[in-house]
PDB file of N, CA and C in Angstrom:
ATOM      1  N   UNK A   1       7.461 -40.096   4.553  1.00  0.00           N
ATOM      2  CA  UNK A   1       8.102 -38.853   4.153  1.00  0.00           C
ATOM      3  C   UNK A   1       7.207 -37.693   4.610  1.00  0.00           C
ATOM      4  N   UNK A   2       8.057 -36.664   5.402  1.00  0.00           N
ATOM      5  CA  UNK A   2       7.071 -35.319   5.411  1.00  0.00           C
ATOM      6  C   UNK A   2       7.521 -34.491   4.715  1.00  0.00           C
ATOM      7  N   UNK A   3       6.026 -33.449   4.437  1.00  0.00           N
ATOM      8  CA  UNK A   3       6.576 -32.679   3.111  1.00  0.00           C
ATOM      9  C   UNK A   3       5.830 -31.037   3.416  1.00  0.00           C
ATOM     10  N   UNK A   4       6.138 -30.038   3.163  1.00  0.00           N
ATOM     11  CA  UNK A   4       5.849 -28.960   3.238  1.00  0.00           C
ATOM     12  C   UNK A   4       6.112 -28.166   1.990  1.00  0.00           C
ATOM     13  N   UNK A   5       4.780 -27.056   1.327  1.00  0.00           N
ATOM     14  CA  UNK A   5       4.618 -26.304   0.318  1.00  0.00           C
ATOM     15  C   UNK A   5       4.470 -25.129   0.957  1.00  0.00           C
ATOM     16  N   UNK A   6       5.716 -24.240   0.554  1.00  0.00           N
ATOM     17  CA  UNK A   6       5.671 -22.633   0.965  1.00  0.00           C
ATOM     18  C   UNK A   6       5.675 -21.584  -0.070  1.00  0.00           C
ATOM     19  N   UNK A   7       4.694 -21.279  -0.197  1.00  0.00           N
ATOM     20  CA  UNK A   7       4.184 -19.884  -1.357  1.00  0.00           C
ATOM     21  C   UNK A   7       4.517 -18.621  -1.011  1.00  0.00           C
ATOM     22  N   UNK A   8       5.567 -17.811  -1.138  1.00  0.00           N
ATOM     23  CA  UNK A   8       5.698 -16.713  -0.906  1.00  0.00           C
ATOM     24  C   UNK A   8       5.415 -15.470  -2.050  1.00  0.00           C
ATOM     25  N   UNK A   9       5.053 -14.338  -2.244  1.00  0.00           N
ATOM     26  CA  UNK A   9       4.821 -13.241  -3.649  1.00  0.00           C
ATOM     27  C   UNK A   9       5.852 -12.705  -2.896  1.00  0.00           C
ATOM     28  N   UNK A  10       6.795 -11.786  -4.273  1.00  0.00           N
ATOM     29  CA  UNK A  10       8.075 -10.773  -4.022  1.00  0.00           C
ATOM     30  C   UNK A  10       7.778 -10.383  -5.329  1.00  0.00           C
ATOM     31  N   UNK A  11       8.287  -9.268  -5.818  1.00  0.00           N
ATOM     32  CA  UNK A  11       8.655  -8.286  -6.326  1.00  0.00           C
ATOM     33  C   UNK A  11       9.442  -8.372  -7.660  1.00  0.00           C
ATOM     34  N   UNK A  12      10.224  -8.939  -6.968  1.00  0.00           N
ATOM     35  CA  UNK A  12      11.558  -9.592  -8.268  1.00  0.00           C
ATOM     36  C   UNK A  12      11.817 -11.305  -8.092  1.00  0.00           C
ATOM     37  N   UNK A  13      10.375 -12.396  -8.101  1.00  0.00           N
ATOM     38  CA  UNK A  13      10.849 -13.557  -7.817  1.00  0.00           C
ATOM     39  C   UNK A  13      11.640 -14.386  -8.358  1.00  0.00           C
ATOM     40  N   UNK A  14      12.257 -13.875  -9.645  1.00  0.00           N
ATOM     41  CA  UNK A  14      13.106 -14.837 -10.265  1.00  0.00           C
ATOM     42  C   UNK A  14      14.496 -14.408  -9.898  1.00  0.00           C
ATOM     43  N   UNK A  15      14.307 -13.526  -8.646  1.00  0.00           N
ATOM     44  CA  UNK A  15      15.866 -12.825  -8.249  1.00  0.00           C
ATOM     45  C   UNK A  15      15.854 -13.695  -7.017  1.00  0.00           C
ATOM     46  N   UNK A  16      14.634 -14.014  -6.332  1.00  0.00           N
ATOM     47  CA  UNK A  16      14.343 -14.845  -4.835  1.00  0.00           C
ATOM     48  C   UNK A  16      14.736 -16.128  -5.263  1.00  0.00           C
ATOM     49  N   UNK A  17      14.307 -16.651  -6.201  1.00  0.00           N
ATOM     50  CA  UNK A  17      14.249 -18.021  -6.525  1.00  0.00           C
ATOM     51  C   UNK A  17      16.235 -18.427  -6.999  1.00  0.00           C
ATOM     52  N   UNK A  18      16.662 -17.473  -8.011  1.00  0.00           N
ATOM     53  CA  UNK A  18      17.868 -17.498  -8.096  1.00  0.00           C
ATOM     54  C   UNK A  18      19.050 -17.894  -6.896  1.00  0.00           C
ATOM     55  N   UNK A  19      18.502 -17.451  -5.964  1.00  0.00           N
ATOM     56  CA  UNK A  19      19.486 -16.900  -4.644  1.00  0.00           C
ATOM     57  C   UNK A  19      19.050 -17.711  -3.671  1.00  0.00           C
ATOM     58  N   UNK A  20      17.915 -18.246  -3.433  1.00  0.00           N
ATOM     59  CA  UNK A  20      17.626 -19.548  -2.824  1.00  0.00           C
ATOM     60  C   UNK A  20      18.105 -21.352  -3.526  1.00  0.00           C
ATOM     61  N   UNK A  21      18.142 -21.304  -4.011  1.00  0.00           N
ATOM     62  CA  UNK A  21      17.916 -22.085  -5.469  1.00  0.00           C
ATOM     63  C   UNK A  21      19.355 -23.232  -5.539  1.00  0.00           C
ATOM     64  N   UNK A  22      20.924 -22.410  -5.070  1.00  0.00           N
ATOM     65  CA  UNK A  22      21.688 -23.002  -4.640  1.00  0.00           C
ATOM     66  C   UNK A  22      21.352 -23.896  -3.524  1.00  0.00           C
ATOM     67  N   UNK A  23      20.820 -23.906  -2.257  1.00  0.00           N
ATOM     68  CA  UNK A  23      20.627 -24.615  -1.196  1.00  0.00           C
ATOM     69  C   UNK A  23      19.732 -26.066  -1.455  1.00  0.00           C
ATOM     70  N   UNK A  24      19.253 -25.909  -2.488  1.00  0.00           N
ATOM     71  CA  UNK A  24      18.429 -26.851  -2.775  1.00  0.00           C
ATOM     72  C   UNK A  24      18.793 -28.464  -2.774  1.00  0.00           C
ATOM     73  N   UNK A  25      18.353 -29.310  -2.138  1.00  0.00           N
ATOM     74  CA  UNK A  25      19.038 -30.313  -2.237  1.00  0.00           C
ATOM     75  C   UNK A  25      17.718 -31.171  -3.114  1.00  0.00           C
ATOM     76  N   UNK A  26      17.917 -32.368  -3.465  1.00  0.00           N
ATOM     77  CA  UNK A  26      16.963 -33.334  -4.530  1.00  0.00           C
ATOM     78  C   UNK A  26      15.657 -32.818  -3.893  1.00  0.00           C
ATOM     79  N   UNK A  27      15.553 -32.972  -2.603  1.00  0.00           N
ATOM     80  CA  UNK A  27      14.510 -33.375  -1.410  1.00  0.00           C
ATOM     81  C   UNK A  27      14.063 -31.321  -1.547  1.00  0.00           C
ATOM     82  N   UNK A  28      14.278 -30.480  -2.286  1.00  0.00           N
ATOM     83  CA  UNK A  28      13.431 -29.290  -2.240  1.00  0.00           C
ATOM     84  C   UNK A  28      13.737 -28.664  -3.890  1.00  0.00           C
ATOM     85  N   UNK A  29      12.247 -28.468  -4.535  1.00  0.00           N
ATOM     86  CA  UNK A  29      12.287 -27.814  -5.520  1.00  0.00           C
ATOM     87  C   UNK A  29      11.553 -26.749  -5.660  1.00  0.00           C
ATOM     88  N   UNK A  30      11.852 -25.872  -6.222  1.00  0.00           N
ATOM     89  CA  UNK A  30      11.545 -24.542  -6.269  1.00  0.00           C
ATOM     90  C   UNK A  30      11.433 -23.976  -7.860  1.00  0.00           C
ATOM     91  N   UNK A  31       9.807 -23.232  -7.395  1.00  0.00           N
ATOM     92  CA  UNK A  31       9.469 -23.073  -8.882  1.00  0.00           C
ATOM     93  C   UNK A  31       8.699 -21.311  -8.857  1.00  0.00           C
ATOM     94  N   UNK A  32       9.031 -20.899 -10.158  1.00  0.00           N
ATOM     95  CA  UNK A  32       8.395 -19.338  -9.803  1.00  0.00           C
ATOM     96  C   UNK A  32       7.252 -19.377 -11.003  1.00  0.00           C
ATOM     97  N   UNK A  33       6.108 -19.035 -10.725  1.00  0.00           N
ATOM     98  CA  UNK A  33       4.986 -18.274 -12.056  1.00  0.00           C
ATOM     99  C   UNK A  33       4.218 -17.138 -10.938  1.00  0.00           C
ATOM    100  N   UNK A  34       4.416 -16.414 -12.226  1.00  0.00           N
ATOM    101  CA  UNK A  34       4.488 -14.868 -12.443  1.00  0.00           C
ATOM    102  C   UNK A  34       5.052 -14.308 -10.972  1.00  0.00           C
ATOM    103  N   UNK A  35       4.583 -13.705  -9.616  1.00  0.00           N
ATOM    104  CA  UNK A  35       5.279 -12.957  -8.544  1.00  0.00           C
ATOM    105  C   UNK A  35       5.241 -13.893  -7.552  1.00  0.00           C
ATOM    106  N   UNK A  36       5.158 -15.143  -8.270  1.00  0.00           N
ATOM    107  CA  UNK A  36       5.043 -16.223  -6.557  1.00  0.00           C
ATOM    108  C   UNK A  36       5.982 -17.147  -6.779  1.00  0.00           C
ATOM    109  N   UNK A  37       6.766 -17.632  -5.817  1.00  0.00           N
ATOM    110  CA  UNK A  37       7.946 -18.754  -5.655  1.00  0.00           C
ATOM    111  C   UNK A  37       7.069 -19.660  -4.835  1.00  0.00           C
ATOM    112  N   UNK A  38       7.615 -20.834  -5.404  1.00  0.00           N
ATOM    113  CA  UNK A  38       6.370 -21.992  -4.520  1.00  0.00           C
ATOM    114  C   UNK A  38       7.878 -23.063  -4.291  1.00  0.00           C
ATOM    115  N   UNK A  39       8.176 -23.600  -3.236  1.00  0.00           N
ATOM    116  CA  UNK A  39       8.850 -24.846  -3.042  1.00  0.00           C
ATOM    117  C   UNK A  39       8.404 -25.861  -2.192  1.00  0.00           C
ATOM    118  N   UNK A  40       8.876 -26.928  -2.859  1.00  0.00           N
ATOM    119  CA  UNK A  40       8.028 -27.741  -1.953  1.00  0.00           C
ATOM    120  C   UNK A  40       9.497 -28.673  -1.383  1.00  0.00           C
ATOM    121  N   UNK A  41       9.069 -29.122  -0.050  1.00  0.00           N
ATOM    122  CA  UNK A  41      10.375 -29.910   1.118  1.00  0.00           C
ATOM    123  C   UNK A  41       9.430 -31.203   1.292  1.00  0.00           C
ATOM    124  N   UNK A  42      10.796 -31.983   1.102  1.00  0.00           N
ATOM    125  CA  UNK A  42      10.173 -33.338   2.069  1.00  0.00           C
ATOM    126  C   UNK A  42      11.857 -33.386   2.779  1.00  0.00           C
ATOM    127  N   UNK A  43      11.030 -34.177   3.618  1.00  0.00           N
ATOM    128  CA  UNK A  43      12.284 -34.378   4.785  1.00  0.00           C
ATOM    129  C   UNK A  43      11.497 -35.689   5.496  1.00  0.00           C
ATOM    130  N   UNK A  44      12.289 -36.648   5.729  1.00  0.00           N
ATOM    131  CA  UNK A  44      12.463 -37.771   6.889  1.00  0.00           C
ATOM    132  C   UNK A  44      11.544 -38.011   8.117  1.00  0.00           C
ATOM    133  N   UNK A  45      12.139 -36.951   8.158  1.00  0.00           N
ATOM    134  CA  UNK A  45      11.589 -36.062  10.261  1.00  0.00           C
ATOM    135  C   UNK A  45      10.905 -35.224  10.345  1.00  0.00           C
ATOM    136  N   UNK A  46       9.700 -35.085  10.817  1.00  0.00           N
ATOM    137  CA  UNK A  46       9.372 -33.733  11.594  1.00  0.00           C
ATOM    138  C   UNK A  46      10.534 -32.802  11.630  1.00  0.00           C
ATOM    139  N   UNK A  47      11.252 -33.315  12.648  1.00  0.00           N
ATOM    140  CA  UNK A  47      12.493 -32.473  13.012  1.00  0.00           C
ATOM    141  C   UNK A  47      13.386 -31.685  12.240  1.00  0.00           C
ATOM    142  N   UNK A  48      13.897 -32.529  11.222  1.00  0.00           N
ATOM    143  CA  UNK A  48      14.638 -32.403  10.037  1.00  0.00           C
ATOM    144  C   UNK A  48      13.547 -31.139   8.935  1.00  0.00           C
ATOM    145  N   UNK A  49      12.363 -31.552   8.426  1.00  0.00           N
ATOM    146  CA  UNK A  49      11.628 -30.575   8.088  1.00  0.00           C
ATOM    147  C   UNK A  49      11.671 -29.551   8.473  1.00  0.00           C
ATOM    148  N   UNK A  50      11.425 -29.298  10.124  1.00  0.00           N
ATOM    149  CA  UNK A  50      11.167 -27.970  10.575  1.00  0.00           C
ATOM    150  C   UNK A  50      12.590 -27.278  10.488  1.00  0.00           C
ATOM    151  N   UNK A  51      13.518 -27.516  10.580  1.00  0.00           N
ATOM    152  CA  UNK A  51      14.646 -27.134  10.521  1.00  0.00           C
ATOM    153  C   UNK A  51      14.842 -26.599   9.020  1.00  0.00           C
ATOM    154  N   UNK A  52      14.549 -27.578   8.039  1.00  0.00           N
ATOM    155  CA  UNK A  52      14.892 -26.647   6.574  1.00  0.00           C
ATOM    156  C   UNK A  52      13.578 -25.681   6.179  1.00  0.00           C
ATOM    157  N   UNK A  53      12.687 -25.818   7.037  1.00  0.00           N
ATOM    158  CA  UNK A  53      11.502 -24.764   6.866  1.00  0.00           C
ATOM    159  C   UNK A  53      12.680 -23.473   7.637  1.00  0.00           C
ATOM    160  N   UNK A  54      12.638 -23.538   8.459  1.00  0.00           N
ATOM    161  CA  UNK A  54      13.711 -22.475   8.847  1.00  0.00           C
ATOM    162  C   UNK A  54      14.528 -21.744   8.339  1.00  0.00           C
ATOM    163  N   UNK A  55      15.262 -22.725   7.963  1.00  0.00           N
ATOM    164  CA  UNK A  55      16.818 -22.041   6.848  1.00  0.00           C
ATOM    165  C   UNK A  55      16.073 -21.364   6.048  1.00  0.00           C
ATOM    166  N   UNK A  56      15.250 -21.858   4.982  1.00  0.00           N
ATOM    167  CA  UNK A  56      14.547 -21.458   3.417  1.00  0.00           C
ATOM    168  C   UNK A  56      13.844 -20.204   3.896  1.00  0.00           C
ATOM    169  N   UNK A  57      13.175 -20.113   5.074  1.00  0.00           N
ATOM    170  CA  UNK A  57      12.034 -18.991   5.308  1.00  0.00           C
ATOM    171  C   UNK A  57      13.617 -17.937   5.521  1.00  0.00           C
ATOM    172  N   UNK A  58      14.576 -18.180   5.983  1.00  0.00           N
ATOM    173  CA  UNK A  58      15.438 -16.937   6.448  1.00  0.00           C
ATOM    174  C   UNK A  58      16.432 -16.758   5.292  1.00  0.00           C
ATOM    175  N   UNK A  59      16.365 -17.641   4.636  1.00  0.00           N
ATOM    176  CA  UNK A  59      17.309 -17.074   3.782  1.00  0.00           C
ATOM    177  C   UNK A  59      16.166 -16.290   2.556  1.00  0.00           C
ATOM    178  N   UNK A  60      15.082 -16.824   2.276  1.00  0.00           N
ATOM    179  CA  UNK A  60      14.113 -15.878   1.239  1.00  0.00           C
ATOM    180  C   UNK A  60      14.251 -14.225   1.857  1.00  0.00           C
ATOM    181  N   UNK A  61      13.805 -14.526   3.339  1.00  0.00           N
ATOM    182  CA  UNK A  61      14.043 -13.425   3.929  1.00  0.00           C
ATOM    183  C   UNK A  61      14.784 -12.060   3.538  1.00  0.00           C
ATOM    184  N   UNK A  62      16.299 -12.800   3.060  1.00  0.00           N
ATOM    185  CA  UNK A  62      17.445 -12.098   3.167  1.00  0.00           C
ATOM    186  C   UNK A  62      17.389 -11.760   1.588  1.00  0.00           C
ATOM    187  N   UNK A  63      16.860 -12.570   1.057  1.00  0.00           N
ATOM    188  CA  UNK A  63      16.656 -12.358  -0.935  1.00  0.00           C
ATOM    189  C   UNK A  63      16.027 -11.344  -0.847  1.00  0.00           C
ATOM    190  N   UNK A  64      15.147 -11.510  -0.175  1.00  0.00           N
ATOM    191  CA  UNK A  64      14.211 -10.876  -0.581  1.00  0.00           C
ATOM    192  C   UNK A  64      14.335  -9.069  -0.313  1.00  0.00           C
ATOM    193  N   UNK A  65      15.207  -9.265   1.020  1.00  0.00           N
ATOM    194  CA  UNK A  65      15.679  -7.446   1.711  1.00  0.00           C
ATOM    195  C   UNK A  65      16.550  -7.429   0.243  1.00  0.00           C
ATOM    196  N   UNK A  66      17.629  -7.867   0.379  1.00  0.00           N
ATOM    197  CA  UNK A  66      18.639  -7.908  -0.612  1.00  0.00           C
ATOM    198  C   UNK A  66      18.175  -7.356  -2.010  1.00  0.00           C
ATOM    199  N   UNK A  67      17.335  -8.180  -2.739  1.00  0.00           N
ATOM    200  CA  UNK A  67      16.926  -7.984  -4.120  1.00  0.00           C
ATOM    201  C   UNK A  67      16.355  -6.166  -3.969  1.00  0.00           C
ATOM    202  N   UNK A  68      15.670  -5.687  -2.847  1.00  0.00           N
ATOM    203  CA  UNK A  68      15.183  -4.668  -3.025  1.00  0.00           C
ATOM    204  C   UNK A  68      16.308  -3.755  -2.907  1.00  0.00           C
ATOM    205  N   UNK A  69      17.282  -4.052  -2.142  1.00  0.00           N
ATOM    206  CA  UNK A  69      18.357  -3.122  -2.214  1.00  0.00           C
ATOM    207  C   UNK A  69      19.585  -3.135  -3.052  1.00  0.00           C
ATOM    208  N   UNK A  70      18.935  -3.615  -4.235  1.00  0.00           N
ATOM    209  CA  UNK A  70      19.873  -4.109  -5.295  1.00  0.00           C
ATOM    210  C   UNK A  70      19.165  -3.369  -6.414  1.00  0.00           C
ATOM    211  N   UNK A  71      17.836  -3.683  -6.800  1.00  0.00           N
ATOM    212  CA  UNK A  71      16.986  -2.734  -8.007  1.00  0.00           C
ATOM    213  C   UNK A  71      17.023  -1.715  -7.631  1.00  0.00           C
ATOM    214  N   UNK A  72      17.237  -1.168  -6.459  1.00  0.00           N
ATOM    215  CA  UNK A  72      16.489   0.100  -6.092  1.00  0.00           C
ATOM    216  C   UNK A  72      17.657   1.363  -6.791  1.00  0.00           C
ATOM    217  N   UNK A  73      16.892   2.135  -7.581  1.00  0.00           N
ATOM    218  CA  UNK A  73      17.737   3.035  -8.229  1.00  0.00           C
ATOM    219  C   UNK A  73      18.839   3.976  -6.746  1.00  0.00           C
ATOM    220  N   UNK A  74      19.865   3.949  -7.967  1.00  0.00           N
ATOM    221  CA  UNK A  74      20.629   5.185  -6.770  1.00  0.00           C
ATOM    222  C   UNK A  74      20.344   6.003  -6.339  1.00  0.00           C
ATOM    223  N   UNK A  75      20.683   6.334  -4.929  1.00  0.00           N
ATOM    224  CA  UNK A  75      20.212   7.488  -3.850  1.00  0.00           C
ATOM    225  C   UNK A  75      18.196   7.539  -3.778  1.00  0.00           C
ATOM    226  N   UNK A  76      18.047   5.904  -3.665  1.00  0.00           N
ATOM    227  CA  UNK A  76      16.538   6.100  -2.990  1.00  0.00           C
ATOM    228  C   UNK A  76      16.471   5.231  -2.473  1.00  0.00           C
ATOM    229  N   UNK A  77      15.681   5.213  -1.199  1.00  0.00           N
ATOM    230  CA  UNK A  77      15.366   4.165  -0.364  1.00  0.00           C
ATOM    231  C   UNK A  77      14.552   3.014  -0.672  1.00  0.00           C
ATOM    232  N   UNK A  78      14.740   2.040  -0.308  1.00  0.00           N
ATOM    233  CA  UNK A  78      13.929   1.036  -0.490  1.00  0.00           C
ATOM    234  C   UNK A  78      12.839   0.851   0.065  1.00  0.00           C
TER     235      UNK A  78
END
């Protein structure tokens, strides 16, 4: 089995973790204390790994733009 642990800090992580959190299959769990989301992947393959390292890094990505343009009070930039 290969396995990969990705630690990211955000802002609002229980809004990152929420919104990632659907995709999750047995094989990735995802956990938040205090501003850090930690998940850990196993996968089969190299191949297969690098591929859901992918998805997870782009979709946090998108939580993560997202969540800021979601708290962010009206008429101010993020």
């Amino acid at each position: 089995m290969n396995e990969a642990t990705i630690t990211t800090t955000h802002e609002h992580p229980e809004v990152i973790a929420a919104a990632i959190s659907p995709d999750n299959t047995p094989e990735v769990v995802t956990t938040v204390e205090g501003a850090t989301v930690t998940t850990m992947i196993e996968r089969e393959s190299i191949g297969g790994l690098r591929a859901t390292i992918t998805d997870y890094l782009r979709a946090v990505h998108v939580a993560d733009r997202t969540a800021g343009l979601v708290t962010t009070e009206p008429n101010q930039q993020p």
